[in-house]
Protein backbone atom coordinates (compact mmCIF):
# COMPACT_ATOMS: atom_id res chain seq x y z
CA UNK A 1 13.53 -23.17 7.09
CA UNK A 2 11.53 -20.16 5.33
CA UNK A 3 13.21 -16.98 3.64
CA UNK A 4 14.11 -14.04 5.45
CA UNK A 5 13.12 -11.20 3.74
CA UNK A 6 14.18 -7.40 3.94
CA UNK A 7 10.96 -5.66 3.96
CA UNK A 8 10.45 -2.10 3.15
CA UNK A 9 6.51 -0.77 4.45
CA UNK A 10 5.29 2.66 3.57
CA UNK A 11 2.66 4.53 5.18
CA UNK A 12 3.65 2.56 8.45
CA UNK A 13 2.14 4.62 11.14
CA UNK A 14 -1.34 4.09 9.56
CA UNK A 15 -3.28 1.04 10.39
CA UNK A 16 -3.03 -0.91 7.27
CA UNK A 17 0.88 -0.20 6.63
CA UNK A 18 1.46 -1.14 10.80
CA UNK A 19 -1.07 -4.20 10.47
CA UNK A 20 1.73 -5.37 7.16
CA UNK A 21 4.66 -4.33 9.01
CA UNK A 22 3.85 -6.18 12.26
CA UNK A 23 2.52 -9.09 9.86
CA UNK A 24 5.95 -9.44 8.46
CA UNK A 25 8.19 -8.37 12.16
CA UNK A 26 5.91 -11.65 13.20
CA UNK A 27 7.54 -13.91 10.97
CA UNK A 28 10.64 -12.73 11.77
CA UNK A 29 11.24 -10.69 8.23
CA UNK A 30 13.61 -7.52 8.60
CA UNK A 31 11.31 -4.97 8.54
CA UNK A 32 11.97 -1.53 7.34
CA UNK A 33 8.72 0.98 8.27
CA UNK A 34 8.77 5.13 7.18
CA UNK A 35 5.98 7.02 7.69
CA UNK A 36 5.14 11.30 7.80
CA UNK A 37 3.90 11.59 11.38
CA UNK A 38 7.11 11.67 13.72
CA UNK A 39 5.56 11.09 16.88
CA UNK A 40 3.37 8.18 16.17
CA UNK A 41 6.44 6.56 14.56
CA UNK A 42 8.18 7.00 17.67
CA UNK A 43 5.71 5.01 19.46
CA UNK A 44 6.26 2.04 16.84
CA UNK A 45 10.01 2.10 15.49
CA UNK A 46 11.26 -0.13 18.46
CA UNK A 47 8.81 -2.89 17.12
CA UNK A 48 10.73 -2.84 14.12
CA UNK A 49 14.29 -2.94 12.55
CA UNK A 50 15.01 0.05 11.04
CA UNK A 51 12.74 3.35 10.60
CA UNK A 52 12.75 6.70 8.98
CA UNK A 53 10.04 9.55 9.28
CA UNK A 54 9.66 11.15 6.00
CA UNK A 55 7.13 12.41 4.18
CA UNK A 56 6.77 11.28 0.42
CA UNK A 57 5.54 13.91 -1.18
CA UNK A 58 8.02 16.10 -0.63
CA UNK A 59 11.09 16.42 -3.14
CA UNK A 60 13.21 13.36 -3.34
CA UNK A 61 12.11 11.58 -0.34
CA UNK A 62 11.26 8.74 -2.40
CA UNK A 63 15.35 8.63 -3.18
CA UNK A 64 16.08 8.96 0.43
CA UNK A 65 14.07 6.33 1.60
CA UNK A 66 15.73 4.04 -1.21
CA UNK A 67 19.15 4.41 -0.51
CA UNK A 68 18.80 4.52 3.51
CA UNK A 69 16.82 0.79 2.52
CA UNK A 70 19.70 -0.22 0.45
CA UNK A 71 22.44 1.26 3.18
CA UNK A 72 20.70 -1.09 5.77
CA UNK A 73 19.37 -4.25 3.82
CA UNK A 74 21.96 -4.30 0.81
CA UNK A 75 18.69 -5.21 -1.11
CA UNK A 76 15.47 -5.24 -0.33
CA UNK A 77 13.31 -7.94 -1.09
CA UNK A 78 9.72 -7.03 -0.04
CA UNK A 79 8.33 -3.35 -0.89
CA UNK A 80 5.32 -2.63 0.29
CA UNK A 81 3.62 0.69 -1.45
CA UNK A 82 0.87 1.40 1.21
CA UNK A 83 1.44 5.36 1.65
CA UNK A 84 -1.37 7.36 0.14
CA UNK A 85 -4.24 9.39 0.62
CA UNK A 86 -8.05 10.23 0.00
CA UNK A 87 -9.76 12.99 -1.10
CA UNK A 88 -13.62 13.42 -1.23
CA UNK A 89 -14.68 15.97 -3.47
CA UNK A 90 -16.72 16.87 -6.73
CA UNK A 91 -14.68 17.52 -9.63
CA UNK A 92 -15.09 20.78 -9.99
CA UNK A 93 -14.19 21.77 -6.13
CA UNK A 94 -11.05 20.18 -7.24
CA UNK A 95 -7.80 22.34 -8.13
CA UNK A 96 -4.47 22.13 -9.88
CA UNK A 97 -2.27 21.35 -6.55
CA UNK A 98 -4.59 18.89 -5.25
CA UNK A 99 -4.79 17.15 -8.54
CA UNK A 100 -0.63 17.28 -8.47
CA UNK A 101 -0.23 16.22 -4.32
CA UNK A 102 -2.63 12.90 -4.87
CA UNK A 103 -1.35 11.92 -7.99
CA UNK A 104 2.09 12.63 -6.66
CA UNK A 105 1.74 10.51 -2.96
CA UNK A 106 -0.91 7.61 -4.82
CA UNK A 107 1.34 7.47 -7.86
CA UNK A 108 4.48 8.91 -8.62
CA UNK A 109 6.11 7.95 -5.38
CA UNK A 110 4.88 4.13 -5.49
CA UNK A 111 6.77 4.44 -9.21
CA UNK A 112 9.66 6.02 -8.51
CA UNK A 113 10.27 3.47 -4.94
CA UNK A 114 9.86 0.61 -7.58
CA UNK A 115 12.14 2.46 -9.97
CA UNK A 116 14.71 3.03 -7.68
CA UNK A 117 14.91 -0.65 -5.90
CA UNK A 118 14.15 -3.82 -8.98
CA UNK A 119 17.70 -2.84 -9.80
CA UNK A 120 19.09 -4.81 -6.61
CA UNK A 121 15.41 -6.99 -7.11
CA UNK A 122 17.04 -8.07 -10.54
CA UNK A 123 20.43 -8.62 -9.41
CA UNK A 124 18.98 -11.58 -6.63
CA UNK A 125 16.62 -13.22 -8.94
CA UNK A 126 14.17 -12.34 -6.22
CA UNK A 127 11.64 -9.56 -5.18
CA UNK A 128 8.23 -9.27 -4.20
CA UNK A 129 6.23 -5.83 -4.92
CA UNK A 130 2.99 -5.49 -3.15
CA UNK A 131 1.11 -1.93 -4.27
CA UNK A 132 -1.93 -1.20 -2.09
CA UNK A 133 -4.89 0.96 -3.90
CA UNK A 134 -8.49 0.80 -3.40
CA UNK A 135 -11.70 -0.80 -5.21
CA UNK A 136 -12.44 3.22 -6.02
CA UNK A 137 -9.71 2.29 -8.46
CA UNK A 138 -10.91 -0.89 -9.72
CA UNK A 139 -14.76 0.17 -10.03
CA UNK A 140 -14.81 4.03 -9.62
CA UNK A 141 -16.04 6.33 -7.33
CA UNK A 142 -18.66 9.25 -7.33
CA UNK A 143 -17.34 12.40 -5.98
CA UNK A 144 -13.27 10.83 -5.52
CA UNK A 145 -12.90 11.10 -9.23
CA UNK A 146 -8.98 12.46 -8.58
CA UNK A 147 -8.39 9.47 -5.88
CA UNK A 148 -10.09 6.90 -8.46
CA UNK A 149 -7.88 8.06 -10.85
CA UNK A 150 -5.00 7.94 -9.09
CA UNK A 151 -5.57 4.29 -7.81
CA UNK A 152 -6.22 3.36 -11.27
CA UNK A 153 -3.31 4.44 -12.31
CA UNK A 154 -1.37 2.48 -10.36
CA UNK A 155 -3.01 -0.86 -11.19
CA UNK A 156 -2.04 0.06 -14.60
CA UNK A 157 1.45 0.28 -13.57
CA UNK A 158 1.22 -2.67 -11.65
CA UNK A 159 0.05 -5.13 -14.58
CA UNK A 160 3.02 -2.94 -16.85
CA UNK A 161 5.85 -4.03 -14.41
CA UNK A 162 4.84 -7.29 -13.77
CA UNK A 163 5.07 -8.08 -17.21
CA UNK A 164 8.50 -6.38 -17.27
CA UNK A 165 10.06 -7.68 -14.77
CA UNK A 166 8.47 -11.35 -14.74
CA UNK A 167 11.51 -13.30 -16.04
CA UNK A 168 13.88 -11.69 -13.06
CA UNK A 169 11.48 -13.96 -10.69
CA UNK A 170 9.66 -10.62 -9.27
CA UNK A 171 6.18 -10.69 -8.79
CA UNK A 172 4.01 -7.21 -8.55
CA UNK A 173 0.40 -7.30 -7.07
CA UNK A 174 -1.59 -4.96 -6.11
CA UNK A 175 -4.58 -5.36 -2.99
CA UNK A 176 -7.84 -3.51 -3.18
CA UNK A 177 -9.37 -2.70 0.24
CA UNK A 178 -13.13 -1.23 0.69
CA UNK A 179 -14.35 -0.25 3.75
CA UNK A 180 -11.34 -1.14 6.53
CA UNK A 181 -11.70 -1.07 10.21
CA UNK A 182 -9.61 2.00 11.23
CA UNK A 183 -10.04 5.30 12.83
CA UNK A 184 -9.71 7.00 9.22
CA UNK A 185 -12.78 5.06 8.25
CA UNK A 186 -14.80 6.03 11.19
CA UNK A 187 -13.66 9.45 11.37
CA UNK A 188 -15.30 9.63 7.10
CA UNK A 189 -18.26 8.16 8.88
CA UNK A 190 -18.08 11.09 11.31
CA UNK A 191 -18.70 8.07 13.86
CA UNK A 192 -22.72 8.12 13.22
CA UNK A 193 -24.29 5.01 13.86
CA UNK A 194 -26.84 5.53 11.35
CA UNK A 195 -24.52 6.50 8.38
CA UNK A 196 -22.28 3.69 9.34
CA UNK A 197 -25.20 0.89 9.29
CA UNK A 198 -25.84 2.37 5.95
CA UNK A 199 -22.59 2.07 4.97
CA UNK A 200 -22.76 -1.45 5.70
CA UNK A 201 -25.91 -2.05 4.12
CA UNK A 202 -24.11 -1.33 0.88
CA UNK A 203 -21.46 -4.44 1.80
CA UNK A 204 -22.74 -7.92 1.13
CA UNK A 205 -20.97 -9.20 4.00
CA UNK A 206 -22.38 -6.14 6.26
CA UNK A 207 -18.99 -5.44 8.22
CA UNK A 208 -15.74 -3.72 7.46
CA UNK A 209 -12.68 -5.64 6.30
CA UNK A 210 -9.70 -5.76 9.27
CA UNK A 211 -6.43 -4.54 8.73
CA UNK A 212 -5.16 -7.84 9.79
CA UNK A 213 -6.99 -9.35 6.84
CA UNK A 214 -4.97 -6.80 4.55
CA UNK A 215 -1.49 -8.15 6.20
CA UNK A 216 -2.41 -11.75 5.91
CA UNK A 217 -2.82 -11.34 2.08
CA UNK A 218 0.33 -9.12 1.92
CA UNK A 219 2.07 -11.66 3.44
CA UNK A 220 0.82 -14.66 1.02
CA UNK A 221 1.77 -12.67 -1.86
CA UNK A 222 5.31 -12.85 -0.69
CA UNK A 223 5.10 -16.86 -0.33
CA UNK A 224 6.09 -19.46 -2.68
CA UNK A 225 2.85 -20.35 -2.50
CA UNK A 226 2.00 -17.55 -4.31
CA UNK A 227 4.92 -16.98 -7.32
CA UNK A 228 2.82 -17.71 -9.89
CA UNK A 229 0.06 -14.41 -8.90
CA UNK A 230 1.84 -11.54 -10.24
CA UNK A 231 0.16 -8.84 -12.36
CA UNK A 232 -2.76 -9.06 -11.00
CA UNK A 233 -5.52 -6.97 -8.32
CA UNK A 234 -7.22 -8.64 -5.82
CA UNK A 235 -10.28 -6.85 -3.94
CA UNK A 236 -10.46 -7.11 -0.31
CA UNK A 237 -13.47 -5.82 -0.36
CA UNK A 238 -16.07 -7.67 1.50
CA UNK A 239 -17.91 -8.38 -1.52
CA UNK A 240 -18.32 -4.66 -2.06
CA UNK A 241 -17.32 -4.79 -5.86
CA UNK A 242 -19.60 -7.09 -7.35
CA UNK A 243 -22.57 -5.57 -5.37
């Protein structure tokens, strides 16, 4: 009989974080989703265990979400950074509070969640962390300098904590997407058919990566299978970052 884990999934009303959440819900995990936009949450919390609309850039919603996890669960087991956002831009149209909101939702908050919860992680023996950044982080990123940057630095933390925590049997990873499947993507693409065929031409294996694809590794990363991968990155990428 398999594990039942109390999952905790940011950024849930986006595709990625619902695609992990409903991933997880499948296997009959508890699942624990938050996300900023109220009324799309509304139209997924009764898929799901527990639920919370908040959004995590804003003072200590990081510490509300912990606690409310921690009222419910006791512990949780699975935490699943997957808020954050993007920002195209040139350097120099950049400014002081976008430089502060990104690094704030991309990095601080991702900290501070693991901060607040390898406490009760520690205390089990047990916990999974599963950080979700981008290939613009691994490889860079022309004109998203500030989201690069971000993303990097949350690999960085990612390879830091796994080494500090790796005797406590909790394992931190971190997933790369490129180019996913979702309205976001298309929207970028200002849904042309000639800039998105170009975009593809730049992806060795010409299509975008699924959501689904994101879950299914997300969900591995949690196994036994897999409790010897911590610390590292893995780029779901469609062979977008090695050429």
């Amino acid at each position: 009989m398999s594990l039942k884990y109390n999952v905790l999934v940011t950024g849930a009303t986006g595709a990625i974080g619902y695609a992990i959440a409903k991933k997880f819900k499948e296997q009959n995990h508890n699942v624990f989703v938050t996300g900023r936009n109220e009324e799309k949450l509304a139209k997924i919390k009764n898929e799901f265990d527990y639920s919370i609309a908040l959004d995590l850039a804003q003072g200590g919603s990081y510490k509300t979400l912990s606690k409310e996890a921690e009222k419910v669960f006791g512990s949780v087991d699975v935490l699943v950074n997957n808020a954050g956002e993007y920002l195209w831009a040139p350097i120099e149209k950049t400014d002081f509070e976008q430089v502060e909101h990104l690094t704030k939702i991309n990095f601080e908050v991702p900290y501070l969640l693991c901060s607040e919860l390898v406490s009760g992680m520690k205390e089990k023996k047990f916990g999974r962390i599963i950080n979700i950044a981008s290939i613009s982080g691994a490889v860079g990123e022309a004109n998203a300098t500030l989201y690069s940057a971000t993303k990097s630095a949350l690999i960085g933390m990612t390879k830091s904590l796994a080494l500090e925590v790796a005797e406590n049997n909790i394992t931190v990873n971190i997933i790369n997407p490129g180019w996913v499947d979702t309205e976001l993507t298309h929207k970028a693409l200002e849904n042309d058919e000639k800039l998105i065929n170009e975009t593809l031409d730049m992806i060795p294996q010409r299509r975008f990566i699924e959501p689904a694809e994101i879950a299914s590794l997300a969900l591995w990363l949690t196994s036994d299978g897999a409790r010897g991968v911590t610390g590292q990155y893995i780029n779901m990428c469609a062979g977008l970052s090695i050429g």
